[in-house]
N, C-alpha and C. Protein backbone atom coordinates (compact mmCIF):
# COMPACT_ATOMS: atom_id res chain seq x y z
N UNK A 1 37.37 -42.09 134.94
CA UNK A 1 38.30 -42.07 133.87
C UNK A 1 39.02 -43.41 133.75
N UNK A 2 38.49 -44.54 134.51
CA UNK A 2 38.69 -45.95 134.01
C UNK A 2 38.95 -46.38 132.63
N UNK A 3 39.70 -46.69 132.49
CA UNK A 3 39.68 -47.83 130.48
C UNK A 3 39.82 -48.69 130.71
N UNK A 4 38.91 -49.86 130.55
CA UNK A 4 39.25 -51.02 130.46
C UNK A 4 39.45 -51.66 129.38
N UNK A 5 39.92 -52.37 129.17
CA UNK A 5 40.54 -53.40 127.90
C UNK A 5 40.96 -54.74 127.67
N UNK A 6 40.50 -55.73 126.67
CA UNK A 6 41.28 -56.67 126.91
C UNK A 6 42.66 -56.41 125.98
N UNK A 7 43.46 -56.94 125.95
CA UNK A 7 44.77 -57.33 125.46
C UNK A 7 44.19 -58.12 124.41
N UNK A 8 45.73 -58.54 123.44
CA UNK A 8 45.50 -60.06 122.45
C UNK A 8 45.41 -61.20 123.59
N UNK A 9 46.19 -60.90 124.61
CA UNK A 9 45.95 -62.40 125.40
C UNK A 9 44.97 -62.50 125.94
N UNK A 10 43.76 -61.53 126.23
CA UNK A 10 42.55 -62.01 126.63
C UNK A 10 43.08 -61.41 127.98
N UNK A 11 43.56 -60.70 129.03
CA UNK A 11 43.73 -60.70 129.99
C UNK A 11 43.15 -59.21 130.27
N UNK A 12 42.78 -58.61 131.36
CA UNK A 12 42.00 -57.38 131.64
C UNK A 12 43.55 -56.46 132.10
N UNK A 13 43.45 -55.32 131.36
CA UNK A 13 44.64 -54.25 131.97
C UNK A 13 43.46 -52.72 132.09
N UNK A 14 43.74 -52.28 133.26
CA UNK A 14 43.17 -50.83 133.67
C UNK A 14 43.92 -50.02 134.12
N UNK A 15 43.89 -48.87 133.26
CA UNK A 15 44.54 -47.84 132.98
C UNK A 15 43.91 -46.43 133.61
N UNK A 16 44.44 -45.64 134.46
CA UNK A 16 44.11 -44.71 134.96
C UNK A 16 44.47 -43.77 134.67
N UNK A 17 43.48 -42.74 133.77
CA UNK A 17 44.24 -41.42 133.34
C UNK A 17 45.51 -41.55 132.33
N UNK A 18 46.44 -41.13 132.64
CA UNK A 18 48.01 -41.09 131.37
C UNK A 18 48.80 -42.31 132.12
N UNK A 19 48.42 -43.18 133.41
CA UNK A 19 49.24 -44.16 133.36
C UNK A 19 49.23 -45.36 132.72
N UNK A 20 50.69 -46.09 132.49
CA UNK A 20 50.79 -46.73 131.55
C UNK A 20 49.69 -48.48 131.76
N UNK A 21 49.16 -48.85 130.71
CA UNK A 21 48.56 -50.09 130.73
C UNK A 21 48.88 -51.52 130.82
N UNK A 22 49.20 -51.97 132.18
CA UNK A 22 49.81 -52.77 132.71
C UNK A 22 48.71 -54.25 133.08
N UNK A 23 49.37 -55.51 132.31
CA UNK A 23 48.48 -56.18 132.36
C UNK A 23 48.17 -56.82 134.16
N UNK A 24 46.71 -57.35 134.24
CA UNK A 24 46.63 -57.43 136.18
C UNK A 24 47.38 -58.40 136.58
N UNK A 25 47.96 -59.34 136.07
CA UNK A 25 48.80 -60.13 136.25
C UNK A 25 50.41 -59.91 136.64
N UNK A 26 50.48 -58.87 135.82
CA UNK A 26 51.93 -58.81 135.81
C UNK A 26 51.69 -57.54 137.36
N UNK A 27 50.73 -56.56 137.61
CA UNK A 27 50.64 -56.07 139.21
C UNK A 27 50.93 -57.28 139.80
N UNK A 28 50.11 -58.38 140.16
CA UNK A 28 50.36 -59.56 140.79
C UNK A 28 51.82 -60.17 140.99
N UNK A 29 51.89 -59.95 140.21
CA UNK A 29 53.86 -60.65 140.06
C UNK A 29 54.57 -59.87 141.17
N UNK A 30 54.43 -58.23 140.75
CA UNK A 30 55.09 -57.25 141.39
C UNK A 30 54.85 -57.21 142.72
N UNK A 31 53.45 -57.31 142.82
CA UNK A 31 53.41 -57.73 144.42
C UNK A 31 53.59 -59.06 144.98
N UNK A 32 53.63 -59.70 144.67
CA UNK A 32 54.68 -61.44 145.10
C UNK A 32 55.99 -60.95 145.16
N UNK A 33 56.51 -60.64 144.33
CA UNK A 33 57.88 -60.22 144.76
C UNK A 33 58.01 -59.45 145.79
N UNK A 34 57.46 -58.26 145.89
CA UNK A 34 57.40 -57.29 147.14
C UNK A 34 57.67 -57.87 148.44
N UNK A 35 56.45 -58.85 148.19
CA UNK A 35 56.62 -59.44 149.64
C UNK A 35 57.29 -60.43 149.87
N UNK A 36 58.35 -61.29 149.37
CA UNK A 36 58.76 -62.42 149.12
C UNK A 36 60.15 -61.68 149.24
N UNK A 37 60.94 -60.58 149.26
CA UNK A 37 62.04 -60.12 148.67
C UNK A 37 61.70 -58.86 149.81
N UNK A 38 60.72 -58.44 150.49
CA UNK A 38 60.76 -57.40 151.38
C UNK A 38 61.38 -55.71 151.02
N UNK A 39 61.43 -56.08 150.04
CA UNK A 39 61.93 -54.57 149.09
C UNK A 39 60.97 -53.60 149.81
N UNK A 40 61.06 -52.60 149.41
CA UNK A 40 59.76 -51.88 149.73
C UNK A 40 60.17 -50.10 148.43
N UNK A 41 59.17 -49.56 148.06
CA UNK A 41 59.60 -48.16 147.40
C UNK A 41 59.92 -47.56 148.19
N UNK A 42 60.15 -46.49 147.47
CA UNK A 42 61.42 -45.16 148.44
C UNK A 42 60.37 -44.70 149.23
N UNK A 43 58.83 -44.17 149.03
CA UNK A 43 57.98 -43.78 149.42
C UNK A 43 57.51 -44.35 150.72
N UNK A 44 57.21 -45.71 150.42
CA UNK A 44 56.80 -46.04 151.90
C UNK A 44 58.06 -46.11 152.84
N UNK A 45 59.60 -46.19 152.66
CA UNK A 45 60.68 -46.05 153.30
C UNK A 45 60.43 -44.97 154.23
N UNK A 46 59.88 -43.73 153.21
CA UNK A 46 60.26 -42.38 153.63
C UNK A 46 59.04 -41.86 154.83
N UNK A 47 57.95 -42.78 153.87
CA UNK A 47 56.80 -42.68 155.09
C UNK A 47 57.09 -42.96 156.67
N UNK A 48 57.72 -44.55 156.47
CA UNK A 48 58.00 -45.04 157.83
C UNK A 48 58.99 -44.00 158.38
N UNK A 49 60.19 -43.66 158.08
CA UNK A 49 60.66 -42.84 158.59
C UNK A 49 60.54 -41.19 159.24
N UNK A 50 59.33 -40.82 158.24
CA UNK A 50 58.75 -39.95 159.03
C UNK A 50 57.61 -40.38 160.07
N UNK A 51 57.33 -41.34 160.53
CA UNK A 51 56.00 -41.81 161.19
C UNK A 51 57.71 -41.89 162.75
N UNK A 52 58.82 -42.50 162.13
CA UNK A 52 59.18 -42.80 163.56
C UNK A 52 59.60 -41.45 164.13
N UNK A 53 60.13 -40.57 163.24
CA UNK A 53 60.79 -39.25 163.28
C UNK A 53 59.89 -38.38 164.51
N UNK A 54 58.47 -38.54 163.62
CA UNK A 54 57.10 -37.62 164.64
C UNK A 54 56.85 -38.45 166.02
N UNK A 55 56.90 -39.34 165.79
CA UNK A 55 57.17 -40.13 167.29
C UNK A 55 58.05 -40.11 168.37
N UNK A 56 59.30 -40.05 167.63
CA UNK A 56 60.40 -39.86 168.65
C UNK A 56 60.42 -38.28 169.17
N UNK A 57 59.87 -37.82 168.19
CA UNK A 57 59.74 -36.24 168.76
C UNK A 57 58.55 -35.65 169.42
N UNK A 58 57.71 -36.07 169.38
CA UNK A 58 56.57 -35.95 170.69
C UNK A 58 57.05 -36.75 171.67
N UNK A 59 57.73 -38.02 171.90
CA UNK A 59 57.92 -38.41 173.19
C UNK A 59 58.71 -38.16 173.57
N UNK A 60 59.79 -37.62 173.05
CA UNK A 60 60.53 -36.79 173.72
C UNK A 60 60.21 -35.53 174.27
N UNK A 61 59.17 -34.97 173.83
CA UNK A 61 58.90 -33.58 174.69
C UNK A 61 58.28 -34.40 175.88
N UNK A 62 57.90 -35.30 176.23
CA UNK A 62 57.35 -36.34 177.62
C UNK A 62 58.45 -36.30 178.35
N UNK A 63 58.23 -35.13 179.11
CA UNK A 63 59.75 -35.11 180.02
C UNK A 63 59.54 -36.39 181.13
N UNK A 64 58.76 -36.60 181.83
CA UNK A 64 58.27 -37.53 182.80
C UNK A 64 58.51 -39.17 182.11
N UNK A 65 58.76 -38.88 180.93
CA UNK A 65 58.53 -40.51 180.54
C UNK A 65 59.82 -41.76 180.43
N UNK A 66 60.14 -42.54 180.93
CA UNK A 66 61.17 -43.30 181.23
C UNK A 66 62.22 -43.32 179.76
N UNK A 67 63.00 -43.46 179.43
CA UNK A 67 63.87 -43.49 178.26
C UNK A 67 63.34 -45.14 177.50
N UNK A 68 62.86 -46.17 178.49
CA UNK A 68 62.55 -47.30 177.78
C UNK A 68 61.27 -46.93 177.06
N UNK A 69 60.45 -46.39 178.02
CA UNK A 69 59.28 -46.38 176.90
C UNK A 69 59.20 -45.51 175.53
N UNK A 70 59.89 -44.09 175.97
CA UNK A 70 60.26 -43.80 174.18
C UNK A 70 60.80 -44.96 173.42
N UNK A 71 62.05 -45.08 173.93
CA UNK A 71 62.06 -46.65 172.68
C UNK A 71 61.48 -47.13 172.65
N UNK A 72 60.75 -47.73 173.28
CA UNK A 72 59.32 -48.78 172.93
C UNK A 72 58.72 -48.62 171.92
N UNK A 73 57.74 -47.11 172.18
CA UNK A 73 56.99 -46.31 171.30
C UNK A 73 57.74 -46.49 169.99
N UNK A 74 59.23 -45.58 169.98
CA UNK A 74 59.52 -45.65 168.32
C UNK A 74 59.59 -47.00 167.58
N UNK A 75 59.93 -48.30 168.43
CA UNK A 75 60.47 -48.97 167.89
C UNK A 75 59.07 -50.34 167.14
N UNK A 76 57.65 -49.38 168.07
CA UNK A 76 56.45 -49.95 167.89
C UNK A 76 56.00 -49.72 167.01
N UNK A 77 55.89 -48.41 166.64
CA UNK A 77 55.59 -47.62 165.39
C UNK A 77 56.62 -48.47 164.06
N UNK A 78 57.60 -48.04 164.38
CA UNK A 78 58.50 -49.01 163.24
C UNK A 78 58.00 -50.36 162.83
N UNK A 79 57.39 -51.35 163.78
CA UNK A 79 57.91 -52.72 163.22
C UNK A 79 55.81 -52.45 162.93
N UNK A 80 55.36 -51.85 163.19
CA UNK A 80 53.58 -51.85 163.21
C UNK A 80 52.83 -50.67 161.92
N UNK A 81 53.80 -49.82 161.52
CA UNK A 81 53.52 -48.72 160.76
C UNK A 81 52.24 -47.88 161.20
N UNK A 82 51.51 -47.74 160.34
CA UNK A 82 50.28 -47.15 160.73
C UNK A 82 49.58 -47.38 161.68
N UNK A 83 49.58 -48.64 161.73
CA UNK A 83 48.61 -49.08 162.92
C UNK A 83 49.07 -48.55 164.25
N UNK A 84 50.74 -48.48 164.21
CA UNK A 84 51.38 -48.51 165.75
C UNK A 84 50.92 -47.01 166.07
N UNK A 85 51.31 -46.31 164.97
CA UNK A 85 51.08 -44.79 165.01
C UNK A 85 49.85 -43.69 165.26
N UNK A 86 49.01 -44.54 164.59
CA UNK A 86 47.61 -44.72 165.58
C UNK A 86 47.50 -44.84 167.01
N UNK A 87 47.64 -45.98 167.16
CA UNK A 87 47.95 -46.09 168.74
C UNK A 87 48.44 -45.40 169.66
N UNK A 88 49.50 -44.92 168.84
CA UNK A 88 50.34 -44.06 169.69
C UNK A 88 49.64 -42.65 169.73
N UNK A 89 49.52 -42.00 168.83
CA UNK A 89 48.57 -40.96 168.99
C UNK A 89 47.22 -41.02 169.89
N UNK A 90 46.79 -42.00 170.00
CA UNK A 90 45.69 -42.32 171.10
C UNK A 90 46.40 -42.05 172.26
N UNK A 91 47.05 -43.06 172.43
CA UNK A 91 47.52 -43.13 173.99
C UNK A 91 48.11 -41.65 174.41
N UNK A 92 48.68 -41.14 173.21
CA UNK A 92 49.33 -39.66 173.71
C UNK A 92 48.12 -38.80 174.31
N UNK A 93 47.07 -38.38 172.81
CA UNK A 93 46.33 -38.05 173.63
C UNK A 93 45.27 -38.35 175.30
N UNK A 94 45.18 -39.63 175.37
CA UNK A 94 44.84 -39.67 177.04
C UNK A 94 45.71 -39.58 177.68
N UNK A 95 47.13 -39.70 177.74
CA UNK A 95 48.04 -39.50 179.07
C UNK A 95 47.70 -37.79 178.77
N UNK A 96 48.02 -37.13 177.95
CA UNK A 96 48.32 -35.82 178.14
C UNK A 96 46.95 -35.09 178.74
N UNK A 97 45.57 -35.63 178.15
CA UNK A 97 44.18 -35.09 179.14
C UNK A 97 44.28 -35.97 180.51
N UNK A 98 44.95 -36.70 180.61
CA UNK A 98 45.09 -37.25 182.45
C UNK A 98 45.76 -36.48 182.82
N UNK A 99 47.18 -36.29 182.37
CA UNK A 99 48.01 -34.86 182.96
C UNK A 99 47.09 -33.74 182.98
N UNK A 100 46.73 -33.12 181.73
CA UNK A 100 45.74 -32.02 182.38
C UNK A 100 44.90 -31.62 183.07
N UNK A 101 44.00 -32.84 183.49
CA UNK A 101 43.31 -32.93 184.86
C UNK A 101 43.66 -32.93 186.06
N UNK A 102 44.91 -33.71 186.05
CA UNK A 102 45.32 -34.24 187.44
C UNK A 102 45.73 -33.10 188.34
C-alpha cells in the first residue's frame, strides 16, 4: 500500500496507508535534529523506562546479587537500550541455569 509521488519540486514523498505525505527530506531534517538536540518521543522515553523498570525488577528478585551489580545492570540497560537489555536477559538466563544445576 506504498504511493509514491513526485511533488512540484521534483522530490520523492511516500505515503503509507492514511499517513500524511511528507516530503524525504524534510524526515531527514527531523532526524538531524533528533540527534543534534537529543530530544527523543514520548514513546521511546516510555520504552526505555520500561526496559529499566523490567530490569530492576528481575534483579532484584537475585537475592544473592551484590546491590552494585543491580545498579550496574539498570544503569547498563539505560545508557545501551536494547542492546543492554538483551544482554541482560542472556546473562540472566545462564546465571539462573548455573544456579539450577549447581
Amino acid at each position: 500500500m506504498y504511493k509514491e509521488s513526485t511533488a512540484l519540486t521534483g522530490r520523492l514523498s511516500v505515503s503509507i496507508g492514511s499517513w500524511s505525505r511528507r516530503p524525504a527530506c524534510s524526515m531527514a531534517t527531523a532526524m538531524i535534529v533528533f540527534v543534534l538536540t537529543g530530544g527523543a518521543p514520548l514513546l521511546l522515553v516510555l520504552t526505555l523506562l520500561v526496559m529499566c523498570y523490567l530490569t530492576g525488577y528481575e534483579v532484584w528478585r537475585e537475592r544473592d546479587l551484590p546491590l552494585l551489580w543491580k545498579a550496574w545492570w539498570v544503569l547498563f540497560v539505560f545508557l545501551t537500550n536494547i542492546f543492554g537489555f538483551g544482554m541482560f536477559w542472556i546473562w540472566l538466563a545462564l546465571r539462573r541455569r548455573r544456579h539450577r544445576h549447581a
